[in-house]
PDB file of N, CA and C in Angstrom:
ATOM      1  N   UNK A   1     184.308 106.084 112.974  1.00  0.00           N
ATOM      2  CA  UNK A   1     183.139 106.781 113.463  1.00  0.00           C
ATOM      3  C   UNK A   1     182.541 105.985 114.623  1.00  0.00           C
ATOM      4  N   UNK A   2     182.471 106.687 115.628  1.00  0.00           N
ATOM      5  CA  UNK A   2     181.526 105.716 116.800  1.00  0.00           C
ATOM      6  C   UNK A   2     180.345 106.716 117.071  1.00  0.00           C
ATOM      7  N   UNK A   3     179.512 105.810 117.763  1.00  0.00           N
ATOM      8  CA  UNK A   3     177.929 106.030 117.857  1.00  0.00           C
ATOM      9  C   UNK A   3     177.789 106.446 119.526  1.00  0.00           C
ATOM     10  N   UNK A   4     177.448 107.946 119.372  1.00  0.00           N
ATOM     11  CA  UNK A   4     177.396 107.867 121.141  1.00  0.00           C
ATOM     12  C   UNK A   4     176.266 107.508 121.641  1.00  0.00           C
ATOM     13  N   UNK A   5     176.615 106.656 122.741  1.00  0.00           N
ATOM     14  CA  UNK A   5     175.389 105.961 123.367  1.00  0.00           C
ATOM     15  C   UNK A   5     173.958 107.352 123.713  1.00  0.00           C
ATOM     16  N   UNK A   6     174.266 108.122 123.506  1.00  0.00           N
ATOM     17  CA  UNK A   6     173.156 108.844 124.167  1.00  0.00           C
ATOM     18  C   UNK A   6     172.505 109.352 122.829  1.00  0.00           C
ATOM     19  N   UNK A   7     172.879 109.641 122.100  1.00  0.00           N
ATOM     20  CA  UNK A   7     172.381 109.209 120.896  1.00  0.00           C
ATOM     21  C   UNK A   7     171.321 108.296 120.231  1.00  0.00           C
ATOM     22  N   UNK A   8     171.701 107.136 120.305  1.00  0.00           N
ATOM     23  CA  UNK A   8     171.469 105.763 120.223  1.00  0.00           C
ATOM     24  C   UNK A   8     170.173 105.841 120.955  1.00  0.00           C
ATOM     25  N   UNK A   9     170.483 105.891 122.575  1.00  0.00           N
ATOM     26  CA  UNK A   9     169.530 106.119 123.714  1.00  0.00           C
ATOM     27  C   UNK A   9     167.892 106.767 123.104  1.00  0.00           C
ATOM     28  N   UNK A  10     168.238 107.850 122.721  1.00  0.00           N
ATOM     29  CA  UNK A  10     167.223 108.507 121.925  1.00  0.00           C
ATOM     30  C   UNK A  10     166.456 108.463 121.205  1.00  0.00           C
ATOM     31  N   UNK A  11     167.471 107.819 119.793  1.00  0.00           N
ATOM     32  CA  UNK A  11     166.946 107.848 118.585  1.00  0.00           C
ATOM     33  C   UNK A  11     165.705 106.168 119.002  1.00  0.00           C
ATOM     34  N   UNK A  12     166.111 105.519 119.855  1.00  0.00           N
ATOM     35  CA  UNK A  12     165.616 104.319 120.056  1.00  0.00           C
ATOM     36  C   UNK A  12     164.194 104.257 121.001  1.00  0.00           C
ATOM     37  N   UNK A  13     164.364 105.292 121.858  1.00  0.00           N
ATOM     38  CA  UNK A  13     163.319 106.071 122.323  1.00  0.00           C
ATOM     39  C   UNK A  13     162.083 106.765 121.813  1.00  0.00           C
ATOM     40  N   UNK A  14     162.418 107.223 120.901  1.00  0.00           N
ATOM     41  CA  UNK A  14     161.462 108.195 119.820  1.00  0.00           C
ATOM     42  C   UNK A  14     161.381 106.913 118.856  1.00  0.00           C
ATOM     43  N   UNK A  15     161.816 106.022 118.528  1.00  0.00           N
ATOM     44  CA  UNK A  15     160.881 104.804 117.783  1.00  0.00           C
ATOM     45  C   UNK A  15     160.365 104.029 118.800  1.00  0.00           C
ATOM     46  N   UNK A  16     160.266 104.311 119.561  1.00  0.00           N
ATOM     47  CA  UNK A  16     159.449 102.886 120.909  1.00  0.00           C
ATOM     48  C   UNK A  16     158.415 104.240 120.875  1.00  0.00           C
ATOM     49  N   UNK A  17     157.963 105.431 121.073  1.00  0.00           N
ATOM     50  CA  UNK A  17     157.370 106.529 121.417  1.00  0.00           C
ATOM     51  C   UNK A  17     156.416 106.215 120.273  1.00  0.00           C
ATOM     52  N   UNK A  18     157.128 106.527 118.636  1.00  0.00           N
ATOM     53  CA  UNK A  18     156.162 106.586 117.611  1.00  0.00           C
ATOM     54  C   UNK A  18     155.503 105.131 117.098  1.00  0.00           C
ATOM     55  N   UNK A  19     156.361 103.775 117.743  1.00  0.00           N
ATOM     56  CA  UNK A  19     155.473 102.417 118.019  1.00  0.00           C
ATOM     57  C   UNK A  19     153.877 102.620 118.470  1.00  0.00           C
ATOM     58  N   UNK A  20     154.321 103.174 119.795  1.00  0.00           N
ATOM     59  CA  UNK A  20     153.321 102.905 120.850  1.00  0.00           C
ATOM     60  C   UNK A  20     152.339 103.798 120.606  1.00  0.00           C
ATOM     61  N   UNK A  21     152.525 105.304 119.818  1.00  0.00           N
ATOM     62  CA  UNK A  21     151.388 106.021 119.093  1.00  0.00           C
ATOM     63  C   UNK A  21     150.880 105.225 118.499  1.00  0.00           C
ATOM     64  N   UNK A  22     151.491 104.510 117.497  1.00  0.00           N
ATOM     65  CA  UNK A  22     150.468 104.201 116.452  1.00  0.00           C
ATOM     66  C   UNK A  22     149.640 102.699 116.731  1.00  0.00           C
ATOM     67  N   UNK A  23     150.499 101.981 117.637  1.00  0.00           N
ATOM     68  CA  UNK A  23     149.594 100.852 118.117  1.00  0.00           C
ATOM     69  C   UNK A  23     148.558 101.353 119.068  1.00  0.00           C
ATOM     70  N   UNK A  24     148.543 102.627 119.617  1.00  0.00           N
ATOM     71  CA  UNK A  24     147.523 103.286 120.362  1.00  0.00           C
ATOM     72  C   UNK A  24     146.322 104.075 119.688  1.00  0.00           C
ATOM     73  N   UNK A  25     146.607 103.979 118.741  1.00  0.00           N
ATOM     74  CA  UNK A  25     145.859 104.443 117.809  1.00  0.00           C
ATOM     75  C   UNK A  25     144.636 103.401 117.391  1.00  0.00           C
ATOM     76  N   UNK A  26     145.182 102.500 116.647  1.00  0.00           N
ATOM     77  CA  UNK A  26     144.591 101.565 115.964  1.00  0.00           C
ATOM     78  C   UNK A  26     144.224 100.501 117.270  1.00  0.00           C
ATOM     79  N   UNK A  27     144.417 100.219 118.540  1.00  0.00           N
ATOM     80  CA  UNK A  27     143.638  99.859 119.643  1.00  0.00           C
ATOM     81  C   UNK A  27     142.842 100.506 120.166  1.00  0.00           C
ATOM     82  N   UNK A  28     142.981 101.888 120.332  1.00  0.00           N
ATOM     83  CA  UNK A  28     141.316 102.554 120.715  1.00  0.00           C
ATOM     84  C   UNK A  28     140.482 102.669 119.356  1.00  0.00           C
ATOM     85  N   UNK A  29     141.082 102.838 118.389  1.00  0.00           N
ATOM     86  CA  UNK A  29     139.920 103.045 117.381  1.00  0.00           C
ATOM     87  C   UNK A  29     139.031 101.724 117.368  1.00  0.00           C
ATOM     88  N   UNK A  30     139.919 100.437 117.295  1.00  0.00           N
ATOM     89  CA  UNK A  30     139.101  99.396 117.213  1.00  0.00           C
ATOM     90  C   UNK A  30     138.113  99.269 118.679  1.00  0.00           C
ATOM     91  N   UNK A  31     138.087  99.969 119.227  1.00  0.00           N
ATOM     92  CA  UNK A  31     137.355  99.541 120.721  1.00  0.00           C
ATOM     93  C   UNK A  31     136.482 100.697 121.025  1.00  0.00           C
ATOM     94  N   UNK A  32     136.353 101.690 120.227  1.00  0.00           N
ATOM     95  CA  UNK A  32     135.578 102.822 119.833  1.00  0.00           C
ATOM     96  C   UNK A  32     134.654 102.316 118.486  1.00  0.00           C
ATOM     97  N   UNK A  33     133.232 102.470 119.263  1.00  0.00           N
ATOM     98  CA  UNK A  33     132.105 102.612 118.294  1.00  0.00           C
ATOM     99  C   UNK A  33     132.012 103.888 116.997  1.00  0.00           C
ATOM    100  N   UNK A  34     132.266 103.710 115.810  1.00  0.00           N
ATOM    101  CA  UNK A  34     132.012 104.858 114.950  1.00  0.00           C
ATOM    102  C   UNK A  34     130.802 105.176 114.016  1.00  0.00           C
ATOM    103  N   UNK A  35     130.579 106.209 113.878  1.00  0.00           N
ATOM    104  CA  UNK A  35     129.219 105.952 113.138  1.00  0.00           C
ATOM    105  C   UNK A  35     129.773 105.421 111.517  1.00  0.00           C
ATOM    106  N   UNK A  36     128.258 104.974 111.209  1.00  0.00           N
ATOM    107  CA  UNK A  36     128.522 104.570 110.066  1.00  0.00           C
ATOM    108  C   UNK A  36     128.964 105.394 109.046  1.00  0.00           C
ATOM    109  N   UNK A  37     128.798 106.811 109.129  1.00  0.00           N
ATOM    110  CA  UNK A  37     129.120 108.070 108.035  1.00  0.00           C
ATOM    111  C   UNK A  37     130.580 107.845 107.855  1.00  0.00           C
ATOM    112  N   UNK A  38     131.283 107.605 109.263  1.00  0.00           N
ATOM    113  CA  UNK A  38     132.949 107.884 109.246  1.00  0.00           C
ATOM    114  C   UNK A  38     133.655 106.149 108.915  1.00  0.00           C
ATOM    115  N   UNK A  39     132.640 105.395 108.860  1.00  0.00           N
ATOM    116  CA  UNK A  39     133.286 103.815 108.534  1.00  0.00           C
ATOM    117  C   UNK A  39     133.277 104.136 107.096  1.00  0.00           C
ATOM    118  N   UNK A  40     132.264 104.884 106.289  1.00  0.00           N
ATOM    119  CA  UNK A  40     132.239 104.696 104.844  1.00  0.00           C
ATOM    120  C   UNK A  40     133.218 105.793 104.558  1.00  0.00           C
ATOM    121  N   UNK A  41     133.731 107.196 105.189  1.00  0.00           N
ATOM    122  CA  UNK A  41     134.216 107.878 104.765  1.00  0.00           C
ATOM    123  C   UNK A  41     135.964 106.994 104.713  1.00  0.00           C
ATOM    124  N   UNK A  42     136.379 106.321 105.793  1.00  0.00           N
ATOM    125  CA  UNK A  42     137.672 105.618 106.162  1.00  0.00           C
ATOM    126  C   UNK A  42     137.823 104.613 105.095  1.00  0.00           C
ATOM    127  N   UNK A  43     136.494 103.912 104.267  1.00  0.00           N
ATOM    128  CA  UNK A  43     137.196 102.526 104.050  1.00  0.00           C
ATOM    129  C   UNK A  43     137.967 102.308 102.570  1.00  0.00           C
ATOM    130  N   UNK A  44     137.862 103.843 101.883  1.00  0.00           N
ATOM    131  CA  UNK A  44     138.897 103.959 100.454  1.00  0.00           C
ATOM    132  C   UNK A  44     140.120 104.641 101.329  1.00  0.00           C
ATOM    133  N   UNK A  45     140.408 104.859 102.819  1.00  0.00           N
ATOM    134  CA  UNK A  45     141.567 105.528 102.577  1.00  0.00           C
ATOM    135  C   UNK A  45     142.702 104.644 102.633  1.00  0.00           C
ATOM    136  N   UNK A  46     142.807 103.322 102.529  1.00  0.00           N
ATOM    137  CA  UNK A  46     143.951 102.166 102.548  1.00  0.00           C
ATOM    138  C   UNK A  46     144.707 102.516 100.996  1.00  0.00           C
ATOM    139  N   UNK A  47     143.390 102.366 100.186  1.00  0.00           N
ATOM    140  CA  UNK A  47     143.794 102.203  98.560  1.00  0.00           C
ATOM    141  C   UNK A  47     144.427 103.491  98.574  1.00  0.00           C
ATOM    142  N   UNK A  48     143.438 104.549  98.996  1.00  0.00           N
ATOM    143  CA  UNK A  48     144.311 105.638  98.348  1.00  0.00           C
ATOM    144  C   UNK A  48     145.805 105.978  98.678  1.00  0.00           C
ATOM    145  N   UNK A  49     146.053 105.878  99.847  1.00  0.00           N
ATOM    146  CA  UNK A  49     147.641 105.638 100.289  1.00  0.00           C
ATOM    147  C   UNK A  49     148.297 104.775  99.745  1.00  0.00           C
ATOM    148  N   UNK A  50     147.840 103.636  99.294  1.00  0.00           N
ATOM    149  CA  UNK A  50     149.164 102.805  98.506  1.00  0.00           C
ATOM    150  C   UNK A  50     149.137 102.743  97.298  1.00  0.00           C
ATOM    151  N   UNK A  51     147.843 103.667  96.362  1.00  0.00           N
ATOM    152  CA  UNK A  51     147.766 104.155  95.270  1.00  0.00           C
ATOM    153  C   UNK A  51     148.825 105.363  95.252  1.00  0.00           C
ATOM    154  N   UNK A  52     148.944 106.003  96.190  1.00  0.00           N
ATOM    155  CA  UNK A  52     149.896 107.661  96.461  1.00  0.00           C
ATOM    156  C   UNK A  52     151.525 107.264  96.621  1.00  0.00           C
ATOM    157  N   UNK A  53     150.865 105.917  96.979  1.00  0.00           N
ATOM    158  CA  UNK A  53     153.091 105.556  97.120  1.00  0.00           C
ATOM    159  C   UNK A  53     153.533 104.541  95.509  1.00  0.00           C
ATOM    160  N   UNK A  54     152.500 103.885  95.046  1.00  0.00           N
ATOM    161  CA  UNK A  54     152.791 103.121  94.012  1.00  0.00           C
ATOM    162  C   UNK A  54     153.017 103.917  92.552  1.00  0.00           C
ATOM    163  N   UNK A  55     152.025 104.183  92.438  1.00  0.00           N
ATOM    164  CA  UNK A  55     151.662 104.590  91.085  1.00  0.00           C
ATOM    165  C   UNK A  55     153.203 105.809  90.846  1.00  0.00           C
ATOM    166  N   UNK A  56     153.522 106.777  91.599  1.00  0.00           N
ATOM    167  CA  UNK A  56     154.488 107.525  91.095  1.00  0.00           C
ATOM    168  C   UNK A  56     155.829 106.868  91.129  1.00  0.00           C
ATOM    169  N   UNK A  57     156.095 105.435  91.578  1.00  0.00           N
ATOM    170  CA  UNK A  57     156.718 104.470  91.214  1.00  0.00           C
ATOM    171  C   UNK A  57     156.468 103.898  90.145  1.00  0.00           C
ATOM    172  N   UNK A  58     155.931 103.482  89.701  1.00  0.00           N
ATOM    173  CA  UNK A  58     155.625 102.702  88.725  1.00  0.00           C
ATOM    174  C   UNK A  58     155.729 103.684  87.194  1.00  0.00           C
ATOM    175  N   UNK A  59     154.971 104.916  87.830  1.00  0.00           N
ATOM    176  CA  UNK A  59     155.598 105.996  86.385  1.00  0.00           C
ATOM    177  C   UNK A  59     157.095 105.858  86.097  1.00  0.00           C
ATOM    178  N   UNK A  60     157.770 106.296  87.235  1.00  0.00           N
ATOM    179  CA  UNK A  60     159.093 106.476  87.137  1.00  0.00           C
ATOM    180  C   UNK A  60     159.834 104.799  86.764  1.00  0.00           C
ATOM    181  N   UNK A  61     159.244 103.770  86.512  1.00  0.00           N
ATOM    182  CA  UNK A  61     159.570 102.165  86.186  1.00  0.00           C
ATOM    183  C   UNK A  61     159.221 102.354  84.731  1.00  0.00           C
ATOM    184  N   UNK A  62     158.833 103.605  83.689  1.00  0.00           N
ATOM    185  CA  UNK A  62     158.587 103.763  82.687  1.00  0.00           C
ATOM    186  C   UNK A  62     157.381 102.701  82.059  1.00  0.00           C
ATOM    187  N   UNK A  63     157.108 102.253  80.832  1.00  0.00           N
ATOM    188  CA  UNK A  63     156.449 101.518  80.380  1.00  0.00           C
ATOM    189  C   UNK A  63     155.606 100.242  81.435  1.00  0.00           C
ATOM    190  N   UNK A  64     157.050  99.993  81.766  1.00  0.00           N
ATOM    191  CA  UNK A  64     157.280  98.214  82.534  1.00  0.00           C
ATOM    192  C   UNK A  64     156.172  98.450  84.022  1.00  0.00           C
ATOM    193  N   UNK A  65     156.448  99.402  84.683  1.00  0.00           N
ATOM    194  CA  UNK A  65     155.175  99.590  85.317  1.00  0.00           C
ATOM    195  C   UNK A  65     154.286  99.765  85.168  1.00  0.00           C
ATOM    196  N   UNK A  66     153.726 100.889  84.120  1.00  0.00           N
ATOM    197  CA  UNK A  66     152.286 101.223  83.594  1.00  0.00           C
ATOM    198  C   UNK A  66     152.090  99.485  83.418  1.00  0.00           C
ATOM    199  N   UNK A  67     152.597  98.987  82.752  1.00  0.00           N
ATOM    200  CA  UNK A  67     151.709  97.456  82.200  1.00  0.00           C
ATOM    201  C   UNK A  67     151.391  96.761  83.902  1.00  0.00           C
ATOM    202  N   UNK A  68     152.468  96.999  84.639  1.00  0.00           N
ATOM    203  CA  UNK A  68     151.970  95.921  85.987  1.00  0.00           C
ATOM    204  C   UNK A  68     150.886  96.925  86.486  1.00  0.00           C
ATOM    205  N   UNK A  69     151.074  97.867  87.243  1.00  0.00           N
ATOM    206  CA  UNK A  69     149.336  98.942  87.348  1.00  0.00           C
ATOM    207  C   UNK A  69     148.478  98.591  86.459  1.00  0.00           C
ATOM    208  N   UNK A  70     148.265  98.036  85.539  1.00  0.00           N
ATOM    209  CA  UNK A  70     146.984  98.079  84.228  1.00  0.00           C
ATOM    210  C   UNK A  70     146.865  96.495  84.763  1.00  0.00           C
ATOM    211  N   UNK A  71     148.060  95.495  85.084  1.00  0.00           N
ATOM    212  CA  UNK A  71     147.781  94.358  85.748  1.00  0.00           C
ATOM    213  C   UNK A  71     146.755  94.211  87.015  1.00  0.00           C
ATOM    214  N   UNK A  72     147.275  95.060  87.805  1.00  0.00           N
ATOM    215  CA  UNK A  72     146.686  95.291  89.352  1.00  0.00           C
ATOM    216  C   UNK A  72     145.512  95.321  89.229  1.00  0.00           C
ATOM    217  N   UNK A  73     145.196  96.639  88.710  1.00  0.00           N
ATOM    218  CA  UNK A  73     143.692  97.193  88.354  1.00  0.00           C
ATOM    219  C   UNK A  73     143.324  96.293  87.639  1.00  0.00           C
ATOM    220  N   UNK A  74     143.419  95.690  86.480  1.00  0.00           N
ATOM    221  CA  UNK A  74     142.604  94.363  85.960  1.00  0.00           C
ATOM    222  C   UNK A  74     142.312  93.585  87.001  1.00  0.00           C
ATOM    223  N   UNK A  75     143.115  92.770  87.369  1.00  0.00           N
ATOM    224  CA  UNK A  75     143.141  91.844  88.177  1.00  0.00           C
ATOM    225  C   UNK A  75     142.134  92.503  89.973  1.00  0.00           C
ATOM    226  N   UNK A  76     142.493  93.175  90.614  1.00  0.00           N
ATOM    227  CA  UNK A  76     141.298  94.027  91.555  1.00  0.00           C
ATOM    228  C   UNK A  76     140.041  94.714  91.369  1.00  0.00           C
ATOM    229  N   UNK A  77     139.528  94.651  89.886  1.00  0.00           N
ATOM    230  CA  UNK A  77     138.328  95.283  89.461  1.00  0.00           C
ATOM    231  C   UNK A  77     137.849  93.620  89.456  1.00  0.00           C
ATOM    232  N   UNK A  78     138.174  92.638  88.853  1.00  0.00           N
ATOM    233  CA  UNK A  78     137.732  91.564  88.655  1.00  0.00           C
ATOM    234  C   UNK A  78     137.449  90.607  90.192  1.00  0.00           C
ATOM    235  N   UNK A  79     139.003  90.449  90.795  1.00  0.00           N
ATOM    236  CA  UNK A  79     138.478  89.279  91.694  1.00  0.00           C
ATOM    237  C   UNK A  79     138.580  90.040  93.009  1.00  0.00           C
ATOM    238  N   UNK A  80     139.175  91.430  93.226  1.00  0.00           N
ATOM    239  CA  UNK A  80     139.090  92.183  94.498  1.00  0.00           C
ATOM    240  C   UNK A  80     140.062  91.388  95.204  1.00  0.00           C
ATOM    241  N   UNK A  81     140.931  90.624  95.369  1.00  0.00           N
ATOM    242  CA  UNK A  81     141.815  89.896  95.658  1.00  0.00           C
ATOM    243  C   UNK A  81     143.157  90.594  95.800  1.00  0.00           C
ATOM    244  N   UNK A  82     143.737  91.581  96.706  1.00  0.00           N
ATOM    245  CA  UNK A  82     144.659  92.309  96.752  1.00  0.00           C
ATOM    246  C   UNK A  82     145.731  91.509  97.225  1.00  0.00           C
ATOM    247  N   UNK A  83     145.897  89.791  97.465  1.00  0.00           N
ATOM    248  CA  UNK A  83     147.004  89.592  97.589  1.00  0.00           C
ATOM    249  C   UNK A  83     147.509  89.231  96.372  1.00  0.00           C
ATOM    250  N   UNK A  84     146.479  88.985  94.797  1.00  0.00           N
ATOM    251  CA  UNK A  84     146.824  87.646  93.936  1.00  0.00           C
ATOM    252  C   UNK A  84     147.190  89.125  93.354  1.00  0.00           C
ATOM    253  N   UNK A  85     146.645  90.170  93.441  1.00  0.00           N
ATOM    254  CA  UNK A  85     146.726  91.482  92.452  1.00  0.00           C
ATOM    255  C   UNK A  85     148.270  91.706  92.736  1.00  0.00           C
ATOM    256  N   UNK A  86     148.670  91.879  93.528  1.00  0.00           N
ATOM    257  CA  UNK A  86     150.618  91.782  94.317  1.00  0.00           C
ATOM    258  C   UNK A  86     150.915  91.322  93.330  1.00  0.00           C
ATOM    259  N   UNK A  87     150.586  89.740  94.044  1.00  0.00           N
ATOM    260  CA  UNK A  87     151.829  88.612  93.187  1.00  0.00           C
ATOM    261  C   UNK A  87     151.688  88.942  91.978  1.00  0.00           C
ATOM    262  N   UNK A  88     150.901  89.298  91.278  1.00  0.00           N
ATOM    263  CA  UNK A  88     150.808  89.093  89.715  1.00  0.00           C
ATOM    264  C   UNK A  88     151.721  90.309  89.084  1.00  0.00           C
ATOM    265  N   UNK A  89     151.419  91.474  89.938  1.00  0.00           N
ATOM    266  CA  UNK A  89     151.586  92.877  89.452  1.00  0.00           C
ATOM    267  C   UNK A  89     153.153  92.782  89.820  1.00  0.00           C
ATOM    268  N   UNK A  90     153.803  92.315  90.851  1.00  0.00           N
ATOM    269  CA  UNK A  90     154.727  91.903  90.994  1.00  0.00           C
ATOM    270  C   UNK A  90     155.331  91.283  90.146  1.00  0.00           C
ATOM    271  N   UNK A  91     155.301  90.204  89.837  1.00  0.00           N
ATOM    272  CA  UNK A  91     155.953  88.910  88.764  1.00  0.00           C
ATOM    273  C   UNK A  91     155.377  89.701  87.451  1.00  0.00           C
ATOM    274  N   UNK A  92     154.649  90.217  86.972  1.00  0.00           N
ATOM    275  CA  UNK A  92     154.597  90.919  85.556  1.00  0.00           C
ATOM    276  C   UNK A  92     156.071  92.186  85.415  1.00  0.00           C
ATOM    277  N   UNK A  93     156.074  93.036  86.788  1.00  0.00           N
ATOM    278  CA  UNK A  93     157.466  93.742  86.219  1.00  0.00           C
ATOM    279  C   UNK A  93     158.722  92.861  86.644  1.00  0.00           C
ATOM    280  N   UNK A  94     158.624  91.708  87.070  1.00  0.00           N
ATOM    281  CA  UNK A  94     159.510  91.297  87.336  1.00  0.00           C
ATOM    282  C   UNK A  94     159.892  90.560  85.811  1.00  0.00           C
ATOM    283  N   UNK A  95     158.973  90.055  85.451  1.00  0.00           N
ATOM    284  CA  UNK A  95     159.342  89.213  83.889  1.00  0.00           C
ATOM    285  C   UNK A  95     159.457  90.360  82.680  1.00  0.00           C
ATOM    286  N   UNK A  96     159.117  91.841  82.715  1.00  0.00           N
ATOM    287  CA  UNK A  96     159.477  92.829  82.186  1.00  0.00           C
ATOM    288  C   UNK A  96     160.830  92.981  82.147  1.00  0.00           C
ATOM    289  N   UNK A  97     161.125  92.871  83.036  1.00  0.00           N
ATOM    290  CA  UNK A  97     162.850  93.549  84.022  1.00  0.00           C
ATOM    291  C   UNK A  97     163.731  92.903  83.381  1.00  0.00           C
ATOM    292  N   UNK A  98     163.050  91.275  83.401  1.00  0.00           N
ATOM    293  CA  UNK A  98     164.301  90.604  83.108  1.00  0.00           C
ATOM    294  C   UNK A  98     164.327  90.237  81.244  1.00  0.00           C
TER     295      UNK A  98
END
């Protein structure tokens, strides 16, 4: 199987295209004043997106996930610490697994 260059050309194009959207994005927003209504409406939408990609993972990880999610959420209701909430929620299905 070979890869035709114009192809290639393209497909490499339309990821430099959808780069530069989204770093264009998140550089005018930061350099754009917002009111405060739309800072409070924006600042759960992080969680909720990686609540929308995790959690129906973690169902489908049966048991062994529900316990690391019940980790997370313990651990982020308490110290709000979303990197230690990772590692932990991490290394809990990982010591499940094994």
């Amino acid at each position: 199987m070979t890869l035709d260059p114009t192809v290639v050309a393209v497909i490499m194009g339309m990821a430099a295209l959808t780069y530069l959207e989204r770093i264009g994005g998140v550089w005018v927003a930061g350099r754009v004043a917002q009111p405060e209504r739309v800072e409070r409406w924006l600042r759960p939408v992080p969680g909720a997106i990686l609540s929308s990609i995790v959690v129906p993972a973690a169902i489908a990880a049966d048991w062994r996930g529900l316990v690391a999610v019940a980790v997370v959420f313990c651990v982020m209701s308490r110290s709000g610490n979303v990197l230690l909430a990772a590692a932990l929620g991490t290394a809990v299905i990982a010591a499940l697994r094994w």
